[in-house]
N, C-alpha and C. Protein backbone atom coordinates (compact mmCIF):
# COMPACT_ATOMS: atom_id res chain seq x y z
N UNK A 1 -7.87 -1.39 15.17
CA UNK A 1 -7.44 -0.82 13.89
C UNK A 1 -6.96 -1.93 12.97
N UNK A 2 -7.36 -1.96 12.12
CA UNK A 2 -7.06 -2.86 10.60
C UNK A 2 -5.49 -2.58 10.48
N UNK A 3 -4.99 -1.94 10.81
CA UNK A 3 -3.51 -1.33 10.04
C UNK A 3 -2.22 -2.24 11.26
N UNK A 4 -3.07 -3.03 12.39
CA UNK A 4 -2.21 -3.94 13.32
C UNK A 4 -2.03 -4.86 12.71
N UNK A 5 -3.50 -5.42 11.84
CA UNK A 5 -3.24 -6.76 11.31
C UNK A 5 -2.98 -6.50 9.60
N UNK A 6 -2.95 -5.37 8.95
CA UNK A 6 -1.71 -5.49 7.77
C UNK A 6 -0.27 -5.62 8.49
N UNK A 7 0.12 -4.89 9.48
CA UNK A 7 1.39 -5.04 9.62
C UNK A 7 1.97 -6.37 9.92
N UNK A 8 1.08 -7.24 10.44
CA UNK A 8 1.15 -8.31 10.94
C UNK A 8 1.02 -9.15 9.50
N UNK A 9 0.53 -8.85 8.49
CA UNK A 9 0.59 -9.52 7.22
C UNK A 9 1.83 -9.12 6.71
N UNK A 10 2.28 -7.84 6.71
CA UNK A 10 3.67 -7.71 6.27
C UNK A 10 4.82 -8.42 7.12
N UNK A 11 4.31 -8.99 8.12
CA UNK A 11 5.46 -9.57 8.51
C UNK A 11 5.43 -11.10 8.45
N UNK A 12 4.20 -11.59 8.12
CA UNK A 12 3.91 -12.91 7.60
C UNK A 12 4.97 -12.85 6.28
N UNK A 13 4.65 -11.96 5.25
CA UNK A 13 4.98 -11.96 3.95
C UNK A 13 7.13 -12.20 4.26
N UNK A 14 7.10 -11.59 5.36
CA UNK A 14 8.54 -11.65 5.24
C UNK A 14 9.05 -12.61 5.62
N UNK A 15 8.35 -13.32 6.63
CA UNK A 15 8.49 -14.81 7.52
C UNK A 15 8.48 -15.78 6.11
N UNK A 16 7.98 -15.89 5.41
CA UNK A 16 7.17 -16.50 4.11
C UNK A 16 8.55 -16.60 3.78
N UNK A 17 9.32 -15.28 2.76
CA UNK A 17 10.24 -15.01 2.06
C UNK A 17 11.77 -15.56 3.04
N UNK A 18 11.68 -14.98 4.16
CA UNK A 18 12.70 -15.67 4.62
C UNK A 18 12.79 -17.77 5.02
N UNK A 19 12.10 -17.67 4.76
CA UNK A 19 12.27 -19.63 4.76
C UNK A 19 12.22 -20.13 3.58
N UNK A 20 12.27 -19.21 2.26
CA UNK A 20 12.36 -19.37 0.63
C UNK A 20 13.35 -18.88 0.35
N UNK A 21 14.30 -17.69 0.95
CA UNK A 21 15.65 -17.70 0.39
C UNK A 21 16.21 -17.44 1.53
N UNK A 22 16.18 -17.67 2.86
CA UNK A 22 17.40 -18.21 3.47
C UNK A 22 18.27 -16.96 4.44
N UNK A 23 17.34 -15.45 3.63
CA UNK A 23 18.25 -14.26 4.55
C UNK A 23 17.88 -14.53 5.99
N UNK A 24 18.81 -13.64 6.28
CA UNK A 24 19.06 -13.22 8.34
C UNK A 24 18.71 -11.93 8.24
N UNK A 25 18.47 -11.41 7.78
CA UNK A 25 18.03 -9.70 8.32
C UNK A 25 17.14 -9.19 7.00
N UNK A 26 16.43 -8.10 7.49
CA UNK A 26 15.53 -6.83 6.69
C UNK A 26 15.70 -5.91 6.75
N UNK A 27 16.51 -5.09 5.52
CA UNK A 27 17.35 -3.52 5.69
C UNK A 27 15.96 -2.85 5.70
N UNK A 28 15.05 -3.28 4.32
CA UNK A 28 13.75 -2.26 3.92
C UNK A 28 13.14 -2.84 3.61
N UNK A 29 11.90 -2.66 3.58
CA UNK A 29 10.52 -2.91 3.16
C UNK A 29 9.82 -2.07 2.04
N UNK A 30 9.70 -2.04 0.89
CA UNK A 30 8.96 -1.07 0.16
C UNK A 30 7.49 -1.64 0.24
N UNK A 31 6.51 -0.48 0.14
CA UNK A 31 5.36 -0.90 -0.07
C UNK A 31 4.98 0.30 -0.98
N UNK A 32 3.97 -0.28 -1.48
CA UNK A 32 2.72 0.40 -2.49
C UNK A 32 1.68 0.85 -1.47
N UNK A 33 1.24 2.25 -1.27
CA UNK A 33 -0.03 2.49 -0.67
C UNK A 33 -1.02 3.55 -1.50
N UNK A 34 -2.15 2.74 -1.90
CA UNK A 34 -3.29 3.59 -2.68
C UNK A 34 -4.01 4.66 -1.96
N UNK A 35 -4.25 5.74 -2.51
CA UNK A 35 -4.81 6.78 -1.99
C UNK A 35 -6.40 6.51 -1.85
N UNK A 36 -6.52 5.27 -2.15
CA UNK A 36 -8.27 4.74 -1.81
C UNK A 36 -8.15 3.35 -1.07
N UNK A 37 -6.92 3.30 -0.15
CA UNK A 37 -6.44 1.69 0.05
C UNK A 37 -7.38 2.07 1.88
N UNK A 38 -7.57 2.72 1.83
CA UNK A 38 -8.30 2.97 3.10
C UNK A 38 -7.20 2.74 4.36
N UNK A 39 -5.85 2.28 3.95
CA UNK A 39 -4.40 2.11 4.88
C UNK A 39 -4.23 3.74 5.21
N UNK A 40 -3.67 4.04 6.45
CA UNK A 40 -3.22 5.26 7.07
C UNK A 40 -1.70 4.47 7.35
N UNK A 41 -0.93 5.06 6.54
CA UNK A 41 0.56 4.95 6.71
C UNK A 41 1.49 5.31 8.31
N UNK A 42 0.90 6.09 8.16
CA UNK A 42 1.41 6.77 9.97
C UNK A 42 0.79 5.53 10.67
N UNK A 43 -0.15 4.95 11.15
CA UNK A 43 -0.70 4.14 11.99
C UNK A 43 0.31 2.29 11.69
N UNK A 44 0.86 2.31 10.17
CA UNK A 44 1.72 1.04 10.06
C UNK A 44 2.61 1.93 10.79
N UNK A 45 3.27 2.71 10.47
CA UNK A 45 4.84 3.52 11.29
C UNK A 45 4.97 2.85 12.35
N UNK A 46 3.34 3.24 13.04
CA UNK A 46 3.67 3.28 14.63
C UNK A 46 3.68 1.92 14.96
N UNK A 47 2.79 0.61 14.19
CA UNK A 47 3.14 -0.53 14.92
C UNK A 47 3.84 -1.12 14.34
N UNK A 48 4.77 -1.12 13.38
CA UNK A 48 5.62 -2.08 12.77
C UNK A 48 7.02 -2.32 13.59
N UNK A 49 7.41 -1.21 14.35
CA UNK A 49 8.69 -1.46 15.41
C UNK A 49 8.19 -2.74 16.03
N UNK A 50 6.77 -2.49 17.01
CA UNK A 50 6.42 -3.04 17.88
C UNK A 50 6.75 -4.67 17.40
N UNK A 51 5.26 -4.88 16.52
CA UNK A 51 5.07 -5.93 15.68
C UNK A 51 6.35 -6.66 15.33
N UNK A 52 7.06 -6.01 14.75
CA UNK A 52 8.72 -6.58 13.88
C UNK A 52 9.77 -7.01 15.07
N UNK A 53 9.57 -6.68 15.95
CA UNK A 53 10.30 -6.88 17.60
C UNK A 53 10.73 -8.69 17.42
N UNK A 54 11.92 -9.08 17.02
CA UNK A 54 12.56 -10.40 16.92
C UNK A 54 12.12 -11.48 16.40
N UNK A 55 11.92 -10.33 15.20
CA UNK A 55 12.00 -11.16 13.61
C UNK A 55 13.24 -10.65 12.81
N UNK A 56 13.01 -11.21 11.50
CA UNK A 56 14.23 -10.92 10.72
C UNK A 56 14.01 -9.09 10.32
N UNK A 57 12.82 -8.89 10.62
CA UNK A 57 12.43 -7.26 10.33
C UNK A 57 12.81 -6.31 11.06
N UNK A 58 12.92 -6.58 12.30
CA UNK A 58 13.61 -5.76 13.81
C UNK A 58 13.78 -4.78 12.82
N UNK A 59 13.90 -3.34 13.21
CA UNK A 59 14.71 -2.16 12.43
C UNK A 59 14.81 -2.00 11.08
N UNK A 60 13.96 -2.81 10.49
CA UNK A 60 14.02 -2.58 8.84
C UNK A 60 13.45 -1.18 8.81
N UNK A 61 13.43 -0.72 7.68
CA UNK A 61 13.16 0.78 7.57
C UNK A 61 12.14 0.52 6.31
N UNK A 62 11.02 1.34 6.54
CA UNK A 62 9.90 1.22 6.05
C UNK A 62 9.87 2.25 4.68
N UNK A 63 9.72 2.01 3.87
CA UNK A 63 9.40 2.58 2.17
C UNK A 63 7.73 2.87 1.94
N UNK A 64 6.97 3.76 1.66
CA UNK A 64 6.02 3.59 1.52
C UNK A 64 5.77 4.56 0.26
N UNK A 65 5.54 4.36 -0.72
CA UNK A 65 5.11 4.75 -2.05
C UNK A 65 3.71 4.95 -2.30
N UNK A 66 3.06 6.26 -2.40
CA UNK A 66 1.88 6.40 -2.69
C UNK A 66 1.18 6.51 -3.79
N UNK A 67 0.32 5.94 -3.89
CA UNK A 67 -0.28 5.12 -5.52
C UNK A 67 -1.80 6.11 -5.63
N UNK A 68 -1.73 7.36 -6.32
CA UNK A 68 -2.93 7.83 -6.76
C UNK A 68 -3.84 7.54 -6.64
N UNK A 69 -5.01 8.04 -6.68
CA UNK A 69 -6.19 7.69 -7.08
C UNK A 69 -6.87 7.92 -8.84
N UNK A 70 -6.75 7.20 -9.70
CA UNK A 70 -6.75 7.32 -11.22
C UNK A 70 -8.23 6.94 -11.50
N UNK A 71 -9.25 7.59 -11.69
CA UNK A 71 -10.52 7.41 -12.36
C UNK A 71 -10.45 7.38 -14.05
N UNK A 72 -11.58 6.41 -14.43
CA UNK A 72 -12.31 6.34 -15.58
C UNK A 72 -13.28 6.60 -16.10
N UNK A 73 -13.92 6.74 -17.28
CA UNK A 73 -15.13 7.40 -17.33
C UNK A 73 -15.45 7.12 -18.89
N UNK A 74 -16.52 5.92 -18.94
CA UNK A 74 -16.89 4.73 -19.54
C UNK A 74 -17.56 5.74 -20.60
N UNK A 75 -18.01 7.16 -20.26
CA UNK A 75 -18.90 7.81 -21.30
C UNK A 75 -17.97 8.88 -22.40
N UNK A 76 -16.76 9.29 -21.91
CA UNK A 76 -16.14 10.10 -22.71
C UNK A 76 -14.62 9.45 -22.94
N UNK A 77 -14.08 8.47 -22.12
CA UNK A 77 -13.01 8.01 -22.09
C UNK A 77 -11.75 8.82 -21.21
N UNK A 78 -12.15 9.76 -20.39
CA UNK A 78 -11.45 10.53 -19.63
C UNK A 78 -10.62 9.53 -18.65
N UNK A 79 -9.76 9.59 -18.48
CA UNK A 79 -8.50 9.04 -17.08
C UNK A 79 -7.80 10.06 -16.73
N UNK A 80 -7.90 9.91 -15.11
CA UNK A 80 -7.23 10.36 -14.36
C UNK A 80 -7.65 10.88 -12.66
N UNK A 81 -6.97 11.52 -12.13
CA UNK A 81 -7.70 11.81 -10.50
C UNK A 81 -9.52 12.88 -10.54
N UNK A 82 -10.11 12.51 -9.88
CA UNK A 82 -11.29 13.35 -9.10
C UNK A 82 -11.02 14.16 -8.18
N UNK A 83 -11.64 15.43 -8.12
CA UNK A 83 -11.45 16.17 -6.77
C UNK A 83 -12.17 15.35 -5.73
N UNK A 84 -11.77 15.24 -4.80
CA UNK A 84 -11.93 13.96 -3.36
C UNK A 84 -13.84 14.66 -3.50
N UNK A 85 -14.45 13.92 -3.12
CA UNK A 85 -16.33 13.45 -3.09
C UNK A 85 -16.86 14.65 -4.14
N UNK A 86 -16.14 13.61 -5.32
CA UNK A 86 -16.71 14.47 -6.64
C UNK A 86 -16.57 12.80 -7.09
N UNK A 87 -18.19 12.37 -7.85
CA UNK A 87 -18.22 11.58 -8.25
C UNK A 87 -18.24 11.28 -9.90
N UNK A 88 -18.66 12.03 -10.58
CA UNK A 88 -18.46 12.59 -11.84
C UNK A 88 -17.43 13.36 -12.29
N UNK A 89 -17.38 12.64 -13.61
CA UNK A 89 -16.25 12.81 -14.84
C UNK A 89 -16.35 14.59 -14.85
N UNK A 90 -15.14 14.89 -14.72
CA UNK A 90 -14.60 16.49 -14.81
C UNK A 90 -14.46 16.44 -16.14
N UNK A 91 -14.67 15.97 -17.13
CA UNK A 91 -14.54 16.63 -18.48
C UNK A 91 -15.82 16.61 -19.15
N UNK A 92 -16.91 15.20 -19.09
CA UNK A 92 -18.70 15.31 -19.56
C UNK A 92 -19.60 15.84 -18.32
N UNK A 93 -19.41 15.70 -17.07
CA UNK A 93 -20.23 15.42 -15.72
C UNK A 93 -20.73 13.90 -15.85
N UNK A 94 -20.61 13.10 -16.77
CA UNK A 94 -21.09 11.82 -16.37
C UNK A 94 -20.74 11.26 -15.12
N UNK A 95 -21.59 10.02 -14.52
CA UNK A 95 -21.79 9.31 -13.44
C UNK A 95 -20.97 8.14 -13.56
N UNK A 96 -20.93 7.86 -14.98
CA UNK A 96 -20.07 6.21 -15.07
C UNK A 96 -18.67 6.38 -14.90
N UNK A 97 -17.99 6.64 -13.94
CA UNK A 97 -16.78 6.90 -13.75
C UNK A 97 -16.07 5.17 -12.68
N UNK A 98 -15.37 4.86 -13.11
CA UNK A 98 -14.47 3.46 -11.88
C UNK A 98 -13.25 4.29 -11.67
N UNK A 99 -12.95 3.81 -10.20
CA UNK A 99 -11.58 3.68 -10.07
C UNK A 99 -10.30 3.14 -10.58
N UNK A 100 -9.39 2.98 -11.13
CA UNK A 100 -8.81 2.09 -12.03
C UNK A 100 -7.31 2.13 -11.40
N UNK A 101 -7.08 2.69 -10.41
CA UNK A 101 -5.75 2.73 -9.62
C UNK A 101 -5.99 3.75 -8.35
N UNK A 102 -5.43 3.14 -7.20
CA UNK A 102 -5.75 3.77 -5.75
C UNK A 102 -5.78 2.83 -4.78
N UNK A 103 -6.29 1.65 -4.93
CA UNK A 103 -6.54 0.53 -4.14
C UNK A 103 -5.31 -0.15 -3.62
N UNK A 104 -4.61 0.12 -3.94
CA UNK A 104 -3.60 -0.74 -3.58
C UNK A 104 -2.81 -0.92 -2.38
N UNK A 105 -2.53 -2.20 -1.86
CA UNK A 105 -2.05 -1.99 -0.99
C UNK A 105 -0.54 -3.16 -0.99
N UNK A 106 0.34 -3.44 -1.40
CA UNK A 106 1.02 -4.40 -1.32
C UNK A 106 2.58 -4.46 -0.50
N UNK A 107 3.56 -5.62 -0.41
CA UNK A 107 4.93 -5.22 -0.26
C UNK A 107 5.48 -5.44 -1.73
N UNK A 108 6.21 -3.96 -2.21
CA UNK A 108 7.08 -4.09 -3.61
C UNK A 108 7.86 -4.45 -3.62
N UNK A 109 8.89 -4.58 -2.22
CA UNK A 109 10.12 -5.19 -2.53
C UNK A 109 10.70 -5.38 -1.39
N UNK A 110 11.30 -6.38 -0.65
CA UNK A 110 12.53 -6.27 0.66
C UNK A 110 14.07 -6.25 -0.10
N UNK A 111 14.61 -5.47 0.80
CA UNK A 111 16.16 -5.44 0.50
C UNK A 111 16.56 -6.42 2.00
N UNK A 112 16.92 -6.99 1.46
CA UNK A 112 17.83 -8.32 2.86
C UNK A 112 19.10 -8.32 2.49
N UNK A 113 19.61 -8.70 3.40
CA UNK A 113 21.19 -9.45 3.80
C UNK A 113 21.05 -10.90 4.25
């Protein structure tokens, strides 16, 4: 599963941050997760205890913020969500529709001590 080695990037990211300012512990973790980020949140849950096991993360408590899925639609100027495997614009039926928010996957913020 892909979602061992994000967690394992989120804890790079914190390893990173902690040798740039110097904290001893990780209360929280916020993250951004897109509803097209292809991430299953439940599956970080389950390995981030594991993973975080005597680092500065041990027991941090996980934030996860879910980031829409926001379409565009290059022929009428429509924004906003699709009904899930509807590929066309709900207001012309056009085809030229992008994603323009959903993808995301990042850390927004640690709270440390």
């Amino acid at each position: 599963m892909h979602e061992l080695a994000l967690t394992e990037g989120i804890l790079s990211i914190v390893a990173s941050e902690q040798k740039k300012q110097a904290f001893t512990r990780v209360l929280e973790i916020s993250l951004k997760v897109g509803e097209y980020s292809g991430v299953i949140p439940s599956c970080i849950e389950e390995f981030f205890p594991l993973a975080a096991k005597g680092t500065a993360a041990e027991g941090a408590k996980l934030i996860m913020t879910p980031v829409p899925g926001v379409f565009a639609c290059s022929d009428c100027g429509f924004e906003g969500p699709l009904p899930r495997h509807t590929a066309c614009c709900p207001r012309c039926g056009g085809a030229s529709v992008r994603l323009t928010a959903g993808r995301e996957f990042y850390v927004e913020n640690l709270t440390v001590e």
